[in-house]
N, C-alpha and C. Protein backbone atom coordinates (compact mmCIF):
# COMPACT_ATOMS: atom_id res chain seq x y z
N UNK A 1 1.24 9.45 25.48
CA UNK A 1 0.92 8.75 24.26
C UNK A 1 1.38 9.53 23.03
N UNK A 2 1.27 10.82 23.21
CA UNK A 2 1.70 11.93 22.02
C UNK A 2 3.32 11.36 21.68
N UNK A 3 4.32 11.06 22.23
CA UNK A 3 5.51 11.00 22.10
C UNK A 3 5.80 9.48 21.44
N UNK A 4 4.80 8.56 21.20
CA UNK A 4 5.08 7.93 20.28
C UNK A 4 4.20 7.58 18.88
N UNK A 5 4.18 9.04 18.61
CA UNK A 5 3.03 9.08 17.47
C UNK A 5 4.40 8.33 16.39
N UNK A 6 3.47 7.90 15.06
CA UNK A 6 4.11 7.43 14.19
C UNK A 6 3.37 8.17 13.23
N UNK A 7 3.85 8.40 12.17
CA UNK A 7 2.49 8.87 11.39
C UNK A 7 2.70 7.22 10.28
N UNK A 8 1.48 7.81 9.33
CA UNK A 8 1.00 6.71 8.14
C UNK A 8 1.76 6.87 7.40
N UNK A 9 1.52 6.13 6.60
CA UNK A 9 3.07 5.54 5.47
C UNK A 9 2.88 7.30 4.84
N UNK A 10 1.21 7.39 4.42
CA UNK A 10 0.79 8.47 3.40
C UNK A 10 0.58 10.02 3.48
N UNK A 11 1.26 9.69 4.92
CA UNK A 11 1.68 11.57 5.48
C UNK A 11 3.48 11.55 4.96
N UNK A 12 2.84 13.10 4.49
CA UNK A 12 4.28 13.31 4.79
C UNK A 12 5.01 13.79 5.49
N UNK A 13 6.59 13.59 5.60
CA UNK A 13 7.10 14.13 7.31
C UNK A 13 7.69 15.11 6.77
N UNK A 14 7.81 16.21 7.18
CA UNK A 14 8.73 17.82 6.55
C UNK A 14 10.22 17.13 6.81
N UNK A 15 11.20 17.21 5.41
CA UNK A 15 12.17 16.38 6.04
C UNK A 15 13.87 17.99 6.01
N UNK A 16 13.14 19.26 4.99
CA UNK A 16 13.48 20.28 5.15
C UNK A 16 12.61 21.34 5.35
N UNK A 17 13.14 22.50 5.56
CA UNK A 17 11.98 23.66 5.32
C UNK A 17 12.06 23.99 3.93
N UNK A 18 11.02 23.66 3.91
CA UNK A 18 10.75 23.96 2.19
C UNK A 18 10.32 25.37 1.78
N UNK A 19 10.97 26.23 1.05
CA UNK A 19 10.81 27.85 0.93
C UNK A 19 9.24 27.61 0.47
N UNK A 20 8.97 29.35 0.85
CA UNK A 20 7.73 29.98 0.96
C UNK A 20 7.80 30.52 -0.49
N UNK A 21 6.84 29.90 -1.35
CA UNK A 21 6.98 30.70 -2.69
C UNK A 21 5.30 31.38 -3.39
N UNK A 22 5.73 32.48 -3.96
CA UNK A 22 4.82 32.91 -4.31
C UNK A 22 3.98 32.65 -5.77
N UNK A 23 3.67 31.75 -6.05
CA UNK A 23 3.11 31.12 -7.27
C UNK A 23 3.49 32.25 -8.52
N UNK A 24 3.10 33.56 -8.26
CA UNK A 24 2.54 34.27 -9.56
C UNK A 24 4.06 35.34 -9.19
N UNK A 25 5.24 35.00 -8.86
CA UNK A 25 6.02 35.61 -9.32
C UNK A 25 7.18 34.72 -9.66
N UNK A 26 6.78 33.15 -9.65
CA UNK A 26 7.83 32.47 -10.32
C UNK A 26 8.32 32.62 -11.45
N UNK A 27 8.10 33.49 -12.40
CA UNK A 27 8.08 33.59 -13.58
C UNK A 27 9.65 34.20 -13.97
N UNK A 28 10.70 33.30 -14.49
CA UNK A 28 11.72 33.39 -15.08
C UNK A 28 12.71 33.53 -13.65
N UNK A 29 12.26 33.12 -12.77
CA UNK A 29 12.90 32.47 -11.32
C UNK A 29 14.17 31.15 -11.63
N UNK A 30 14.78 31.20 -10.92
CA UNK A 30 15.92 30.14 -11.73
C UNK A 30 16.51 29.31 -10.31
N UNK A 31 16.77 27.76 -10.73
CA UNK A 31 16.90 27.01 -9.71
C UNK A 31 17.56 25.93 -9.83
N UNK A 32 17.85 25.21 -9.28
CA UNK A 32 19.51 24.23 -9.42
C UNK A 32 18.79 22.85 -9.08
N UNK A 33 19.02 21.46 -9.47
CA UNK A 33 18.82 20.52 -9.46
C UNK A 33 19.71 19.96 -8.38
N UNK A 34 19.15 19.10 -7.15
CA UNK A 34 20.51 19.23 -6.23
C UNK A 34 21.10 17.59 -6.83
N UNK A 35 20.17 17.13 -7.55
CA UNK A 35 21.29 15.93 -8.22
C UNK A 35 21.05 15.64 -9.82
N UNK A 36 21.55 16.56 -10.33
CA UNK A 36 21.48 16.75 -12.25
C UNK A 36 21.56 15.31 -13.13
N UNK A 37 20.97 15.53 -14.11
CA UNK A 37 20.86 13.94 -14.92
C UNK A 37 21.19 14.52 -15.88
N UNK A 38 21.86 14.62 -17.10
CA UNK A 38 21.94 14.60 -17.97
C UNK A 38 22.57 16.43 -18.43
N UNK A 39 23.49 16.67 -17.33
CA UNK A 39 24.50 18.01 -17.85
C UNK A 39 23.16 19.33 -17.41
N UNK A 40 22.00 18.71 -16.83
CA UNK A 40 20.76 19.68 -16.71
C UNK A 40 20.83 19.69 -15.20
N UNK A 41 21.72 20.59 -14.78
CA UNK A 41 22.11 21.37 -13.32
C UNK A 41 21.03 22.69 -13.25
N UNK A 42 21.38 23.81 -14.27
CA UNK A 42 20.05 24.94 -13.68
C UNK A 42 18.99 25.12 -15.09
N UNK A 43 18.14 25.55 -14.18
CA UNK A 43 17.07 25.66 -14.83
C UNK A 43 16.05 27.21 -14.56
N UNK A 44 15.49 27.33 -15.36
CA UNK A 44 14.66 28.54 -15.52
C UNK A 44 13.06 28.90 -15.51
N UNK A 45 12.08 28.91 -14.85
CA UNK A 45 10.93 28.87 -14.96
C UNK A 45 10.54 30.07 -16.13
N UNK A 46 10.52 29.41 -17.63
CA UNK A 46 10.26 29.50 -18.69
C UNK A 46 8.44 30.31 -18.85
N UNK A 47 7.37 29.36 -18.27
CA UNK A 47 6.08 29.85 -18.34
C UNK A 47 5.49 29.35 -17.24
N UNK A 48 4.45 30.15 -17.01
CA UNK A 48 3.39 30.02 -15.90
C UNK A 48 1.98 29.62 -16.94
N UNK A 49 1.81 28.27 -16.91
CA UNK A 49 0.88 28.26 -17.51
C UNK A 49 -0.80 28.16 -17.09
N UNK A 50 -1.26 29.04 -17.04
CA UNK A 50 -2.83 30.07 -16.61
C UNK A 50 -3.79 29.16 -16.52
N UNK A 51 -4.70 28.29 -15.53
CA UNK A 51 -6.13 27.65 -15.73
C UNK A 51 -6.71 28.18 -16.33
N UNK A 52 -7.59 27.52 -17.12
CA UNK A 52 -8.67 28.35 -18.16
C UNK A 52 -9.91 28.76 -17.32
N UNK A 53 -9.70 28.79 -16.18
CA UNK A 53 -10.94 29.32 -14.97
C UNK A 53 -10.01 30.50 -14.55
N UNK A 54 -10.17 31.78 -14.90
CA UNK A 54 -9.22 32.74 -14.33
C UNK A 54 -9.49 33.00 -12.77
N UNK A 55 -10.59 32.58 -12.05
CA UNK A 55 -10.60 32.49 -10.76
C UNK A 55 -9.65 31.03 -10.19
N UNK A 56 -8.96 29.97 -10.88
CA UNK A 56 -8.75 29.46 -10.62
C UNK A 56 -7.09 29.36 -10.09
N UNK A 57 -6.80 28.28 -8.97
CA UNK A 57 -5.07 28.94 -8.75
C UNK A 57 -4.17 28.38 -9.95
N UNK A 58 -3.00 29.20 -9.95
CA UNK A 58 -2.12 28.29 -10.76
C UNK A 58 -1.60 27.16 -10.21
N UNK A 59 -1.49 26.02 -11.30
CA UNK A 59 -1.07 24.88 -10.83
C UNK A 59 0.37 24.37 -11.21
N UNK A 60 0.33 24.85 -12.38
CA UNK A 60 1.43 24.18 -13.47
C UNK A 60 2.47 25.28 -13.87
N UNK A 61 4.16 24.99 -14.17
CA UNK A 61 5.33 25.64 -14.78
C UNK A 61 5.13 24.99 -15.90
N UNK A 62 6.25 25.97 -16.73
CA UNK A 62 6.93 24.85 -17.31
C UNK A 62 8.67 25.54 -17.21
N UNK A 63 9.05 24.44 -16.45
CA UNK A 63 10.68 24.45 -16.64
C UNK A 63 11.60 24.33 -17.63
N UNK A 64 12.66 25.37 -17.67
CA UNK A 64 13.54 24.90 -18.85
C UNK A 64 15.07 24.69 -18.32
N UNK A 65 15.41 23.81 -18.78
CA UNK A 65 17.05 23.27 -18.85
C UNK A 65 17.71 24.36 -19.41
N UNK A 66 18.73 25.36 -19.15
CA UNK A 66 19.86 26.14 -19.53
C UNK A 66 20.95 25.50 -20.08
N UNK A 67 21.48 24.30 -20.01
CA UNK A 67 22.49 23.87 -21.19
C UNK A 67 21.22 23.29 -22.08
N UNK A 68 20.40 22.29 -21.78
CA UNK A 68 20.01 21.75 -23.28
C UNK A 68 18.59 22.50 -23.81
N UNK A 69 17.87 23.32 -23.22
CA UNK A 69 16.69 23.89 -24.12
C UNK A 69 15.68 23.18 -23.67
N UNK A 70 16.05 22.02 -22.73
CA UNK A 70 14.22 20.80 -22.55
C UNK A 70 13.42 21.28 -22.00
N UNK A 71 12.53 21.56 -22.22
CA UNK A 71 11.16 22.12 -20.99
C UNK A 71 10.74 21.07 -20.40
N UNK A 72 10.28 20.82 -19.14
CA UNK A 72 8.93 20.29 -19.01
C UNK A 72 7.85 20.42 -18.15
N UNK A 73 6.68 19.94 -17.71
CA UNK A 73 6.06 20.88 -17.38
C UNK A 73 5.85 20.03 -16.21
N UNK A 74 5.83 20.86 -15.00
CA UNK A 74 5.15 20.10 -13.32
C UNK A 74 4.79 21.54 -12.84
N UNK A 75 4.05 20.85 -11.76
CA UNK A 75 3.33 21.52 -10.74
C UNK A 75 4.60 22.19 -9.81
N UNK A 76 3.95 23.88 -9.85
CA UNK A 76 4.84 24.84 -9.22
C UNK A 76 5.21 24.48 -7.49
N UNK A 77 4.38 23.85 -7.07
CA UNK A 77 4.72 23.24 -5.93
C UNK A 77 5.72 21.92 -5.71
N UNK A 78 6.06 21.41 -6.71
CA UNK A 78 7.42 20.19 -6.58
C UNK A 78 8.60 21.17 -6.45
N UNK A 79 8.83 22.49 -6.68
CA UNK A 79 9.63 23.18 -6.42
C UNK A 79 10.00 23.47 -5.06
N UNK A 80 9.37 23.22 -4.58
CA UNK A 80 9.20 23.23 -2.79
C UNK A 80 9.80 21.98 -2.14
N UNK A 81 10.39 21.03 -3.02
CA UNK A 81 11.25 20.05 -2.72
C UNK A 81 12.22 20.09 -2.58
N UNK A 82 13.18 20.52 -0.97
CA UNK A 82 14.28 20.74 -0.97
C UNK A 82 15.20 19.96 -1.43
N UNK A 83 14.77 18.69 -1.81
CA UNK A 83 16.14 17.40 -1.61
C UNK A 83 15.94 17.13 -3.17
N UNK A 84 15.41 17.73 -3.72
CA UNK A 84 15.57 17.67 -5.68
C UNK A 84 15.46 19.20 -6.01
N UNK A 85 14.95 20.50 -5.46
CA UNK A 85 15.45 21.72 -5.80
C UNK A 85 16.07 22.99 -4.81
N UNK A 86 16.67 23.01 -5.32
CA UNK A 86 17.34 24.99 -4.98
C UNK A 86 17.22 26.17 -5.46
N UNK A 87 16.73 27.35 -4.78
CA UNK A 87 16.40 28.35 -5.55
C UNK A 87 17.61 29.24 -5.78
N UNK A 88 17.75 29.52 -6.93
CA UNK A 88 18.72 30.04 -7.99
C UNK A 88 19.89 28.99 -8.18
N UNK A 89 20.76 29.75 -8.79
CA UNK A 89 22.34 29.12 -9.43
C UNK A 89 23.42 28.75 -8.40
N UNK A 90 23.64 27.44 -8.33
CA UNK A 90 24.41 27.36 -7.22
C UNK A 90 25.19 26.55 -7.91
């Protein structure tokens, strides 16, 4: 019965290995968009921005674009998305 598991729409299936990252040394870590919108190919983890519960984990970057200056801010774990990021300059 194991061999025709399906999973639910709302699992997700590992579809790469997604790197092992260490939250609290992303800081000015640099990473490639594997499909760029707007001339914004690499990018730079700009800030680690701190919960105001210092026992609490970090949740949030904020990314910056190297040609245009844009920040914005997501969760340090979408970085772990092989099929929208790469770690460093490629």
């Amino acid at each position: 019965m194991l061999g025709n598991y399906i999973p639910q729409a709302d699992q997700a299936m590992p579809t790469a290995k997604s790197p092992r990252l260490n939250p609290n040394k992303l800081l000015l870590s640099k990473w490639t968009a594997v499909a760029p919108q707007h001339k914004e190919k690499h990018f730079i983890v700009s800030k680690l921005l701190l919960p105001e519960d210092p026992n609490a984990p970090l949740e949030l970057i904020e990314l910056e674009a190297v040609f245009s200056k844009r920040t914005q801010i997501m969760p340090w774990r979408d970085l772990r998305d092989t099929e929208t990021w790469r770690q460093g300059w490629h």
